[in-house]
C-alpha atoms as a PDB file:
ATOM      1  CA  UNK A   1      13.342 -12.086  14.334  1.00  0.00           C
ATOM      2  CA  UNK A   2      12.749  -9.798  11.147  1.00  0.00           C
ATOM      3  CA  UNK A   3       9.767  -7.470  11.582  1.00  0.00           C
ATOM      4  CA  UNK A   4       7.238  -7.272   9.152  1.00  0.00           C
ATOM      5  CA  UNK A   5       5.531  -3.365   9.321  1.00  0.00           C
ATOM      6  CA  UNK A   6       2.303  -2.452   8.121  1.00  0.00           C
ATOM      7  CA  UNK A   7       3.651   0.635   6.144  1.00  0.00           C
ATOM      8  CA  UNK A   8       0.563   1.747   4.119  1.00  0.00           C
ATOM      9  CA  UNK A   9      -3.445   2.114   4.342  1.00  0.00           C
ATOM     10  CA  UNK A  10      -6.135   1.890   1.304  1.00  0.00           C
ATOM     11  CA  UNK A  11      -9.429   2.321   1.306  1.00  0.00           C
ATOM     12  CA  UNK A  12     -11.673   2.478  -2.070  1.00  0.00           C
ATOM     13  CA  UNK A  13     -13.550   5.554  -2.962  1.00  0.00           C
ATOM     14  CA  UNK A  14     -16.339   6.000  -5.730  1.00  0.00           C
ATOM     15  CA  UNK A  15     -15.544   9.441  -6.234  1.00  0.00           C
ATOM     16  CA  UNK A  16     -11.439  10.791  -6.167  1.00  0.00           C
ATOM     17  CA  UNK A  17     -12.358  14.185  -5.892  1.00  0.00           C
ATOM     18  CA  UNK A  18     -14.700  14.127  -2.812  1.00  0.00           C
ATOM     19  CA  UNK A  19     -13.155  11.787  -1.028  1.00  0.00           C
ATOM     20  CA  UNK A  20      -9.495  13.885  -1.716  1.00  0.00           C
ATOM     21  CA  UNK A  21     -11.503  16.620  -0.091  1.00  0.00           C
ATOM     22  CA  UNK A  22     -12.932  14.936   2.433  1.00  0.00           C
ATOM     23  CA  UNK A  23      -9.820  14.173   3.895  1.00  0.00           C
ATOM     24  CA  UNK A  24      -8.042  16.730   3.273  1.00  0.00           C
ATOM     25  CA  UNK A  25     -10.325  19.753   5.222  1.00  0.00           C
ATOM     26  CA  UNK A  26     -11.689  16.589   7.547  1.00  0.00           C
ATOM     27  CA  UNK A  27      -7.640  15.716   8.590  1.00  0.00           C
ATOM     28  CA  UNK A  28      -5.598  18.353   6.707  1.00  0.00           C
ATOM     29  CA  UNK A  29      -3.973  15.380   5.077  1.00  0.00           C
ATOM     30  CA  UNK A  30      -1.859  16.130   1.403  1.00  0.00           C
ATOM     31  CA  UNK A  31      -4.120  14.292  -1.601  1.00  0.00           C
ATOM     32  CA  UNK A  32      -2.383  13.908  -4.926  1.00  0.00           C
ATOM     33  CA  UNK A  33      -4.458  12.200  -7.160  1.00  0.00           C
ATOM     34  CA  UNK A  34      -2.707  10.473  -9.729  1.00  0.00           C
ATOM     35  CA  UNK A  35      -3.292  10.072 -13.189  1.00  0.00           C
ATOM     36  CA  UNK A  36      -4.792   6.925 -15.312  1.00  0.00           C
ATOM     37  CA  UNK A  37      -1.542   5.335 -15.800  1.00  0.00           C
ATOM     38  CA  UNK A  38      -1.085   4.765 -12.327  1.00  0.00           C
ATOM     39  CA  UNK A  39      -4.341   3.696 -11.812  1.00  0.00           C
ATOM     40  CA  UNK A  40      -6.590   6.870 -10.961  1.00  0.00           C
ATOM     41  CA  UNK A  41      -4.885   6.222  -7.332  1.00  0.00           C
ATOM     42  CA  UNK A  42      -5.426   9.146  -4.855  1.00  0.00           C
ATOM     43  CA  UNK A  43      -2.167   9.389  -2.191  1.00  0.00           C
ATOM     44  CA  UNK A  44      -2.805  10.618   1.163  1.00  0.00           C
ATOM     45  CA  UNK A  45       0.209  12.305   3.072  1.00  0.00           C
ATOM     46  CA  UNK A  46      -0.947  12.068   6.474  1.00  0.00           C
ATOM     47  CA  UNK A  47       1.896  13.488   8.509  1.00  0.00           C
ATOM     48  CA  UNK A  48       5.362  15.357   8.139  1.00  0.00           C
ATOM     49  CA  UNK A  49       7.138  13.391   5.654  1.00  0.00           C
ATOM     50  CA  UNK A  50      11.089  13.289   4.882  1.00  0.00           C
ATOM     51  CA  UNK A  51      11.531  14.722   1.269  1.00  0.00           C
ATOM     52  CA  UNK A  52      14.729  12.272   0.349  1.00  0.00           C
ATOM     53  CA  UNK A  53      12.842   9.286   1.238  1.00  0.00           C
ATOM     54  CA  UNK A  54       8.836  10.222   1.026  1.00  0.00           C
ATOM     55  CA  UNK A  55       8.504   8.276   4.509  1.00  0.00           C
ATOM     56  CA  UNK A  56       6.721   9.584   7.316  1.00  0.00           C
ATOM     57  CA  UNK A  57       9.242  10.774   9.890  1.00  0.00           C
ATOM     58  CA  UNK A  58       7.392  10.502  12.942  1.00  0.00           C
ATOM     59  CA  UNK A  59       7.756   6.394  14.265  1.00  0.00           C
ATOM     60  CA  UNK A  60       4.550   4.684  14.013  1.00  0.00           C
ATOM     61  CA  UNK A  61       2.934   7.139  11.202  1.00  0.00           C
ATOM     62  CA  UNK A  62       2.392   5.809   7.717  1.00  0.00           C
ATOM     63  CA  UNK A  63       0.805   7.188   4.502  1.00  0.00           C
ATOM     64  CA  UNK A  64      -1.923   5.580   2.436  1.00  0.00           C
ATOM     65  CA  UNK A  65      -3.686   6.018  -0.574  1.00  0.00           C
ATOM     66  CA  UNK A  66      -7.459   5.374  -2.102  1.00  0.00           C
ATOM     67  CA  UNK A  67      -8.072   3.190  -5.324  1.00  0.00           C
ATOM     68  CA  UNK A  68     -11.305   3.430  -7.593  1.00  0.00           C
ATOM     69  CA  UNK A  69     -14.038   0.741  -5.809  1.00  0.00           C
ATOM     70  CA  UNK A  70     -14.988  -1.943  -7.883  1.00  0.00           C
ATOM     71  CA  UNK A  71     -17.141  -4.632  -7.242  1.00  0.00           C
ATOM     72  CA  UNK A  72     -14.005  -7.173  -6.991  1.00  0.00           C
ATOM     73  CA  UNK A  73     -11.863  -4.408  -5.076  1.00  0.00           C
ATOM     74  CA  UNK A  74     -14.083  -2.735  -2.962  1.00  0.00           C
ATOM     75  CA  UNK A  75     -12.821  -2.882   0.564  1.00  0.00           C
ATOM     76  CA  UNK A  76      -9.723  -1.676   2.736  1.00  0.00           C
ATOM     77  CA  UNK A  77      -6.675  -3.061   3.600  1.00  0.00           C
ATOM     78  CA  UNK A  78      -3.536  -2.287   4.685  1.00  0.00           C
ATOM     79  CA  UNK A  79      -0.164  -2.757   2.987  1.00  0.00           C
ATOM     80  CA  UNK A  80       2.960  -5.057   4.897  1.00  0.00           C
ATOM     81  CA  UNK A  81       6.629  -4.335   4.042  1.00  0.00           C
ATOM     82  CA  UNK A  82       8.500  -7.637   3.329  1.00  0.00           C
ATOM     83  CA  UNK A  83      12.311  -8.281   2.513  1.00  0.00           C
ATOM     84  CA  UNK A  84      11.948 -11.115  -0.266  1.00  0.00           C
ATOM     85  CA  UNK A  85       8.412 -10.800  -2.139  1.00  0.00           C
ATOM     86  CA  UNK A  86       9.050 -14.273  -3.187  1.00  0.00           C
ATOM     87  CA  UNK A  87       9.948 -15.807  -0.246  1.00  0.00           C
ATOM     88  CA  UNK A  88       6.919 -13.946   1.815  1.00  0.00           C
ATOM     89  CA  UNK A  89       4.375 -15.373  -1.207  1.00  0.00           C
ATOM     90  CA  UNK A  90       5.589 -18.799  -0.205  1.00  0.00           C
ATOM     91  CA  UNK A  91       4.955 -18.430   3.217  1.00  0.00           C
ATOM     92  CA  UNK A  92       1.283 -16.432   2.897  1.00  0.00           C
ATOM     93  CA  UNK A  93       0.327 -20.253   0.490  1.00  0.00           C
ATOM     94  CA  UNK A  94       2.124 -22.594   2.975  1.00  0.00           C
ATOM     95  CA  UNK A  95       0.003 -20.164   6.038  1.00  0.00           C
ATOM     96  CA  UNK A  96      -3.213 -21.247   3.395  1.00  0.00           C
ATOM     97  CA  UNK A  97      -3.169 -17.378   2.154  1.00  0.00           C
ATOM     98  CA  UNK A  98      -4.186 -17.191  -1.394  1.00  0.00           C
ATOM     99  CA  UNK A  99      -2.455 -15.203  -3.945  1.00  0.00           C
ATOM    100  CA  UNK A 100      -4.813 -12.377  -5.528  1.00  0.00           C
ATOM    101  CA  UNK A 101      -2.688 -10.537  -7.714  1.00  0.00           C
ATOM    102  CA  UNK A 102       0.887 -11.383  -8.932  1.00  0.00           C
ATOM    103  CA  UNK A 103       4.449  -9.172  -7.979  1.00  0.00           C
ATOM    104  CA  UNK A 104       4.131  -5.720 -10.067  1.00  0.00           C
ATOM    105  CA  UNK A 105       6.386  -3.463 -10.121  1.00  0.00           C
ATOM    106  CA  UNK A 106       5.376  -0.178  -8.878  1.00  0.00           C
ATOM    107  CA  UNK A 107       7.606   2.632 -10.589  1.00  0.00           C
ATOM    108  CA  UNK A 108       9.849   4.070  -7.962  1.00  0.00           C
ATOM    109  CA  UNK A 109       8.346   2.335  -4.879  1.00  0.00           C
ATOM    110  CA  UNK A 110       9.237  -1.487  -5.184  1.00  0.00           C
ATOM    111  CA  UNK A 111       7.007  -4.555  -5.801  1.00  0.00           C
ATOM    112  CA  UNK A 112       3.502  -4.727  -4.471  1.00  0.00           C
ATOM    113  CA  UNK A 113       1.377  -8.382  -4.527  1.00  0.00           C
ATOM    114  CA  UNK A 114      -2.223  -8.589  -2.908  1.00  0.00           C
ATOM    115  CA  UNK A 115      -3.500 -12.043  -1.230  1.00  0.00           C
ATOM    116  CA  UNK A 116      -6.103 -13.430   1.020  1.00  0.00           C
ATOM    117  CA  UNK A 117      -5.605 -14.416   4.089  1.00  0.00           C
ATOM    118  CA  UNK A 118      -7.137 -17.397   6.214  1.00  0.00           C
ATOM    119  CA  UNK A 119      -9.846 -14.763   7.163  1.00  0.00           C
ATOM    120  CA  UNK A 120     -11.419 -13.654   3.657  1.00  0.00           C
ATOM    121  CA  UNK A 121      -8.901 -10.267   4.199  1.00  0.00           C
ATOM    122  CA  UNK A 122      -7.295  -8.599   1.347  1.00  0.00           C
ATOM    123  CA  UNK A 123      -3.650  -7.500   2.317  1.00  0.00           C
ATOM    124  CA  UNK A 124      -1.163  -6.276   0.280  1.00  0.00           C
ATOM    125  CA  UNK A 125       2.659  -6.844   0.740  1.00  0.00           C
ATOM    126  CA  UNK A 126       5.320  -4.734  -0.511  1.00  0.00           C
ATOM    127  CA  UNK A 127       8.963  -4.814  -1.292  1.00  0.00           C
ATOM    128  CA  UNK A 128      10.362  -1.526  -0.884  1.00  0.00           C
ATOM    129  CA  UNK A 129      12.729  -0.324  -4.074  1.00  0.00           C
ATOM    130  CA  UNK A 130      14.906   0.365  -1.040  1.00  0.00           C
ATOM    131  CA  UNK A 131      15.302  -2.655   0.430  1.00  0.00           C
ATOM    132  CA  UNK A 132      15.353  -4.055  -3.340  1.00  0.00           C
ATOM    133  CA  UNK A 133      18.256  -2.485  -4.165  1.00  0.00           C
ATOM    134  CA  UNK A 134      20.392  -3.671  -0.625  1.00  0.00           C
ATOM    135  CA  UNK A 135      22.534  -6.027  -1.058  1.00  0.00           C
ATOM    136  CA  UNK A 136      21.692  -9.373   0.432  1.00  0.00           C
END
């Protein structure tokens, strides 16, 4: 059975810089808050992380981030790692999961696609650059 890991948090903010301090002195987390061309996206380290691979390197930790609320985009979600974006977007439809945003690449971390699922949840999958570039 292939395993399917939630490998990443969000949550929106209406301010980067409070909320990058907030967690920061509240959990002692790492913010990097990242320019407009990647969205005005804050990242949150929230444990030891390996330097080749920017992975936690506990088991069972992951990272997460914080993206600008908007009245379309203003809840959390979490973030699943898949093998085959393509293959997992057919499944979420044939589950009756919608499709909210199209595969984008993310520069140096894979592709990312957000849907619906038969809740009202926004998730977001993710093919790792990693497991892009394995051979299949």
């Amino acid at each position: 059975m292939k395993t399917h890991p939630v490998v990443h948090f969000e949550m929106p903010y209406k301010d980067a810089q409070r909320v990058s301090d907030f967690y920061q002195k509240a959990f002692d987390w790492k913010m990097q808050m990242m320019g407009p061309d990647m969205g005005k996206y804050v990242v949150a380290v929230t444990g030891e992380q390996d330097e080749k691979s920017m992975r936690p390197k506990n088991p069972g930790e992951i990272n997460g981030g914080f993206f600008e609320r908007s009245e379309d985009n203003n809840i959390p979600s979490v973030v699943i790692a898949v093998e085959d974006i393509n293959d997992t977007i057919k499944n979420i439809e044939a589950a009756g999961g919608k499709m909210l945003k199209q595969p984008q690449e993310i520069p140096g971390i894979g592709n990312w696609a957000v849907f619906e699922d038969s809740e009202g949840n926004r998730v977001s999958i993710l093919e790792p650059k990693s497991m892009m570039e394995m051979p299949k």
